[in-house]
Protein backbone atom coordinates (compact mmCIF):
# COMPACT_ATOMS: atom_id res chain seq x y z
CA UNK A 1 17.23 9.09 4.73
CA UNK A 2 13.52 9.97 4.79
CA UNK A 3 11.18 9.45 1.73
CA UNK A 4 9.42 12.16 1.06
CA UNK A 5 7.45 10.78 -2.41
CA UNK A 6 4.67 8.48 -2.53
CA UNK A 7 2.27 6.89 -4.72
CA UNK A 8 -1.25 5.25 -3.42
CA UNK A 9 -2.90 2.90 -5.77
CA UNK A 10 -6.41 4.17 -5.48
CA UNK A 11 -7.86 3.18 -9.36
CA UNK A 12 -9.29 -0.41 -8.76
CA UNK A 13 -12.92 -0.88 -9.41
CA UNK A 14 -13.82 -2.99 -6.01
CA UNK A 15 -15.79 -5.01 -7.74
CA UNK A 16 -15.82 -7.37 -4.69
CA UNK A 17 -17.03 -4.48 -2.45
CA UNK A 18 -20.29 -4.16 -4.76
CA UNK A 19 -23.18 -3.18 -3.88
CA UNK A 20 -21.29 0.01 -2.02
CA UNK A 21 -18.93 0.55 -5.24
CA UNK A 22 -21.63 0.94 -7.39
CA UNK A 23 -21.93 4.27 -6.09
CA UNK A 24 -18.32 5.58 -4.94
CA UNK A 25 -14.85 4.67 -5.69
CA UNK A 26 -13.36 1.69 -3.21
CA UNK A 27 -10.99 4.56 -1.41
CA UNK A 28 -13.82 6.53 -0.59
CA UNK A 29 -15.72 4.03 1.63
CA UNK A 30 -15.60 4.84 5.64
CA UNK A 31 -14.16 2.91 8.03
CA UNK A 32 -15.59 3.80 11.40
CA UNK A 33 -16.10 7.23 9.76
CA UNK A 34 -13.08 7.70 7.54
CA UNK A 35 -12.49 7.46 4.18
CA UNK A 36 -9.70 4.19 3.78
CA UNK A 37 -7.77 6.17 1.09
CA UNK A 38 -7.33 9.09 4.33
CA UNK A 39 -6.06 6.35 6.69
CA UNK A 40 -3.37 5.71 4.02
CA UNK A 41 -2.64 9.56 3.30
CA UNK A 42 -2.57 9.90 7.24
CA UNK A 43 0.00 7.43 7.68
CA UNK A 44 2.23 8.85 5.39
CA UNK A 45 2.39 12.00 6.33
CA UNK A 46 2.75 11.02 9.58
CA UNK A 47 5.92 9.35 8.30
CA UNK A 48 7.17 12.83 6.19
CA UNK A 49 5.59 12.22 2.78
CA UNK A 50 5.27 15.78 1.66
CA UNK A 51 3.68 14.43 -2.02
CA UNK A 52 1.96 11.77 -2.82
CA UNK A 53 0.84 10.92 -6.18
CA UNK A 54 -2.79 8.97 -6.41
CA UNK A 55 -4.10 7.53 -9.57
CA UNK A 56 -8.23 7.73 -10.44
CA UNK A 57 -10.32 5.73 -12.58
CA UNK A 58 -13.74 4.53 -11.00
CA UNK A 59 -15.68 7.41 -9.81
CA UNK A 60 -12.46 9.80 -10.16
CA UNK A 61 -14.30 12.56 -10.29
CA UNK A 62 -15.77 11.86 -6.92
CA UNK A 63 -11.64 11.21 -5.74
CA UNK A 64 -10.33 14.06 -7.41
CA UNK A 65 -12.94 16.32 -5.10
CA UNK A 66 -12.19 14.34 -1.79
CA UNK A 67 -8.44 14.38 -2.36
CA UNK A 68 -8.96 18.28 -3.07
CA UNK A 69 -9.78 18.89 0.23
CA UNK A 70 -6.92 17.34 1.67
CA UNK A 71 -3.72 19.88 3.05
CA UNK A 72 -1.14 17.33 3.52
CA UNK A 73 0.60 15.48 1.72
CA UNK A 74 0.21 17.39 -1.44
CA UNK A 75 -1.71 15.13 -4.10
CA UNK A 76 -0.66 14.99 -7.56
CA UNK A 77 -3.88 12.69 -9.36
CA UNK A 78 -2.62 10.32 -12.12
CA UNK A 79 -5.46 10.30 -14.46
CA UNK A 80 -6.66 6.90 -15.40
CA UNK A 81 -9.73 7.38 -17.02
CA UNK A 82 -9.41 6.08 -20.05
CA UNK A 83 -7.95 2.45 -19.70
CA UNK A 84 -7.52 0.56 -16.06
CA UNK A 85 -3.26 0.42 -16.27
CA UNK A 86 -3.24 -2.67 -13.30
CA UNK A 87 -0.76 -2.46 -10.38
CA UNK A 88 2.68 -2.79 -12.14
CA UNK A 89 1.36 -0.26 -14.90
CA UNK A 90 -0.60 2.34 -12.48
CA UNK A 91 2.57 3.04 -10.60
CA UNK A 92 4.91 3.21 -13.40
CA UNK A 93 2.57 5.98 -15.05
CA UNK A 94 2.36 7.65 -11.58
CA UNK A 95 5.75 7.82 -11.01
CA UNK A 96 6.62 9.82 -13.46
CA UNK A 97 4.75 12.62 -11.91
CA UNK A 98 7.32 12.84 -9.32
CA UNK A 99 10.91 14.01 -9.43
CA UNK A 100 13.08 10.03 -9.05
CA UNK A 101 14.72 8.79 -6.51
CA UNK A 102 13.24 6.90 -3.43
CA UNK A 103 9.64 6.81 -2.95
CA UNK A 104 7.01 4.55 -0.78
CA UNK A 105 4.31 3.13 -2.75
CA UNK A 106 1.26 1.72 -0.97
CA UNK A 107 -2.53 0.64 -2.14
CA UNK A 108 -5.56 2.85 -0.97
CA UNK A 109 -7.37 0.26 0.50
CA UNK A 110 -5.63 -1.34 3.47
CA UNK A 111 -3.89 0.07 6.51
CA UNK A 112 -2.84 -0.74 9.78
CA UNK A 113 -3.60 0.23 13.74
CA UNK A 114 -1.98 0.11 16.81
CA UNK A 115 1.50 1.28 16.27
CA UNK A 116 3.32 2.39 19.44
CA UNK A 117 3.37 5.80 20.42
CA UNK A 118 6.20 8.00 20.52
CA UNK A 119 8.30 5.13 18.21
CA UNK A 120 9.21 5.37 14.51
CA UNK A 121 6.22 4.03 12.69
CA UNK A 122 6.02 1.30 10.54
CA UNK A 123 6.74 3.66 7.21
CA UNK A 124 9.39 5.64 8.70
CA UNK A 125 11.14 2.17 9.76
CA UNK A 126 10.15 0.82 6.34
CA UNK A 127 12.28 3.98 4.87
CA UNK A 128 15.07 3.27 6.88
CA UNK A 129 15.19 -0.35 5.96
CA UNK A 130 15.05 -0.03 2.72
CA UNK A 131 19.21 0.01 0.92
CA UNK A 132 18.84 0.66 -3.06
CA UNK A 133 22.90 -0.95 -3.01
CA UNK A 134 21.21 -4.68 -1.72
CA UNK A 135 17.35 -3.93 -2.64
CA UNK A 136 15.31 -3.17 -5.53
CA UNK A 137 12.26 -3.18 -3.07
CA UNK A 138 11.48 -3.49 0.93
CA UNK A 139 8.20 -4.36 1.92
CA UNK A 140 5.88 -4.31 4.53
CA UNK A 141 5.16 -7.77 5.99
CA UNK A 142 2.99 -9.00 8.30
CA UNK A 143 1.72 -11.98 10.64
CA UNK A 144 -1.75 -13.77 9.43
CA UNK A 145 -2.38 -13.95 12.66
CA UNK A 146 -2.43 -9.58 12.88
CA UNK A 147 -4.51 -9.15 9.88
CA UNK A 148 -8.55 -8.57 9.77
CA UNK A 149 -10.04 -8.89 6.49
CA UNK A 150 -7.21 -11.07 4.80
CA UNK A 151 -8.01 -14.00 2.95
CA UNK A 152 -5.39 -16.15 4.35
CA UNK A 153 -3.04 -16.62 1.76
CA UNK A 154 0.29 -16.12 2.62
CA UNK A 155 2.98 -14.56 0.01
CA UNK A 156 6.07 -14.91 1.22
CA UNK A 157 8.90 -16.77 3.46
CA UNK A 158 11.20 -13.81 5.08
CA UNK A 159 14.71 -15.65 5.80
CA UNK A 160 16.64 -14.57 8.50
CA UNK A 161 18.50 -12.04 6.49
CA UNK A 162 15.64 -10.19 5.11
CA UNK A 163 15.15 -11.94 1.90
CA UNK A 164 11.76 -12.57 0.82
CA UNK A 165 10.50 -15.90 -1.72
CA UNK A 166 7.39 -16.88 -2.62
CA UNK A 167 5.97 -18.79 -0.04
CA UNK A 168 5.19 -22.55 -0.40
CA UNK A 169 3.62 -24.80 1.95
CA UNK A 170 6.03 -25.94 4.75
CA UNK A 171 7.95 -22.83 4.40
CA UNK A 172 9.23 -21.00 7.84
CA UNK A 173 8.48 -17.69 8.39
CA UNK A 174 5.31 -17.22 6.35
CA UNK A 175 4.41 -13.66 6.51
CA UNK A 176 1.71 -12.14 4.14
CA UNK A 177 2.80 -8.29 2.11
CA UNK A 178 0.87 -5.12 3.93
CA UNK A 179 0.76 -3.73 0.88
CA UNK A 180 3.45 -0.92 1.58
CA UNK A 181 6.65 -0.88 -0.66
CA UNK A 182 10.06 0.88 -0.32
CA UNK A 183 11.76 1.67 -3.67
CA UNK A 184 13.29 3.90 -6.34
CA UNK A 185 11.49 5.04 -8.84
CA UNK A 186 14.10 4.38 -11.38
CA UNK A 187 13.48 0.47 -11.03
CA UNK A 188 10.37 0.91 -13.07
CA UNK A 189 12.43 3.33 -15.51
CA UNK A 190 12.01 0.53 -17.96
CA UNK A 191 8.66 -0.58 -17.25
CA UNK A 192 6.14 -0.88 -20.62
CA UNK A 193 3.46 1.67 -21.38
CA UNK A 194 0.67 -0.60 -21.03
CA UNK A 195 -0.97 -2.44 -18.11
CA UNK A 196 1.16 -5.72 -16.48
CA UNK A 197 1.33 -6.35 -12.65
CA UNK A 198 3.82 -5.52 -10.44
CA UNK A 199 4.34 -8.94 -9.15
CA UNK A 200 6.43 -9.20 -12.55
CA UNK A 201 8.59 -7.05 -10.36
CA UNK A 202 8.66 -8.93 -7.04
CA UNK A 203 9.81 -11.71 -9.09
CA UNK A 204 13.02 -10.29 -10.79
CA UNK A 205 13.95 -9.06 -7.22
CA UNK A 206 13.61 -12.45 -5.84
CA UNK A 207 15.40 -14.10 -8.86
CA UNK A 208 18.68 -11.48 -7.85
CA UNK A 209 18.09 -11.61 -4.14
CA UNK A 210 16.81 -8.27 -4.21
CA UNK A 211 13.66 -8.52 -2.39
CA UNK A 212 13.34 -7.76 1.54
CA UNK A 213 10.67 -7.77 3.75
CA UNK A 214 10.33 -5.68 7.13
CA UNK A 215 7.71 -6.82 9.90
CA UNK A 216 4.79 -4.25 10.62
CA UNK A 217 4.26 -3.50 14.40
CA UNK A 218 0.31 -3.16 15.07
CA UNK A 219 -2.39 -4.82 13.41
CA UNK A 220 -2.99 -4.84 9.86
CA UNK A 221 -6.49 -4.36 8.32
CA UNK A 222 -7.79 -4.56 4.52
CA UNK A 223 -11.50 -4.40 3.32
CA UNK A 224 -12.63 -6.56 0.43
CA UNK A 225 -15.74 -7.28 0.86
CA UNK A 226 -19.41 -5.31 2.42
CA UNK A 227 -19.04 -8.11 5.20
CA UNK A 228 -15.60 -6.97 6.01
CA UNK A 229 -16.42 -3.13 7.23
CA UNK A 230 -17.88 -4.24 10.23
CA UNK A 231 -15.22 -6.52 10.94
CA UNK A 232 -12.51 -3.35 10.39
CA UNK A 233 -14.68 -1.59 12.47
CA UNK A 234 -14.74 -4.05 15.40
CA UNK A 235 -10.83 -4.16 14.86
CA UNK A 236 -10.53 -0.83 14.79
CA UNK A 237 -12.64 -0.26 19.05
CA UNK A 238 -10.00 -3.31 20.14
CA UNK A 239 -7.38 -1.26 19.50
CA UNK A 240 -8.63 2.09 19.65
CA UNK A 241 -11.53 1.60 22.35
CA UNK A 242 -11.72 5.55 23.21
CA UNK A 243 -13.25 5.91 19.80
């Protein structure tokens, strides 16, 4: 079944990114032109997200016009103004925007290249993957090795069947998360009100076996520091040299 519903975690203050932050939200800095947050729109509605929900806090004004502009998906905004509500508590506040059932979740300021043409892309594939009867989450995995910008860390051994664990040195199959997440929205139905991290989450799907990766095709890029934008860009004319 398609996923129509999203959420993009856009409210982070890029503090890493300063000094460009100090003038515009982290989503809103270009990539060889474009806005990161409009890669990540882009991609899913290339994959059928009709509405996507995206939550504001640093510079929101600044998102809310951007997003404004945009036709498709349709953007709900999740307003967090008045108190930063972290990864775990962002989504569970945006969520409730939407109507239930399965939605894709990813964070505004990473995205990928080089899928193959005329194929299901990564998020459609990631949809299809994804089995609320065996999962309370799929993710989006990928190689170090197809990353720019990454720090090198890598979160997770994917066993042969799927099943992700925290990754420990020695470990086969390291792969590190793309930062794109199949789910249902009811999984967070008892989430708290405040601010916690959604790696609380991860964990209690690992615990029960419940947590399943799916490899990306292409190559992955995120942007966490000033240093980093050229080297997205440079990744970027590899794979897209006509540009």
């Amino acid at each position: 079944m398609p996923i129509t519903n999203a959420m993009v975690l856009a409210a982070g203050l890029g503090t890493r990114l300063r000094p460009v932050t100090d003038t515009l939200p982290k989503p809103l800095v270009r990539i060889a032109g474009k806005p990161m947050i409009d890669y990540v729109l882009d991609l899913l509605a290339a994959a059928g997200v009709t509405r996507a929900v995206v939550n504001v806090h640093h510079f929101a004004g600044q998102m809310e016009e951007h997003l404004g502009r945009r036709e498709a998906p349709h953007i709900l905004i999740s307003d967090e103004r008045d108190a930063l509500m972290n990864s775990g508590g962002g989504l569970a506040k945006g969520l409730k925007l939407l109507d239930g059932g399965p939605v894709l979740v990813m964070n505004a300021d990473l995205f990928w290249i080089g899928e193959k043409p005329r194929q299901p892309c990564n998020l459609k594939k990631l949809a299809g993957f994804f089995d609320p009867e065996r999962m309370d989450m799929a993710l989006l995995c990928v190689r170090l090795e197809n990353t720019t910008g990454h720090n090198g860390k890598r979160d997770f051994s994917l066993s042969e069947d799927g099943r992700l664990t925290r990754y420990q040195e020695g470990m086969a199959n390291p792969v590190v998360y793309a930062g794109a997440i199949a789910m249902d929205a009811a999984l967070l139905a008892d989430a708290p009100d405040e601010a916690f991290n959604l790696n609380i989450y991860f964990d209690r799907a690992i615990a029960r076996g419940r947590l399943f990766g799916l490899m990306l095709e292409g190559h992955w890029i995120t942007v966490g520091s000033p240093e980093a934008i050229a080297e997205a860009e440079a990744a970027i004319r590899r794979f897209r040299p006509e540009g």
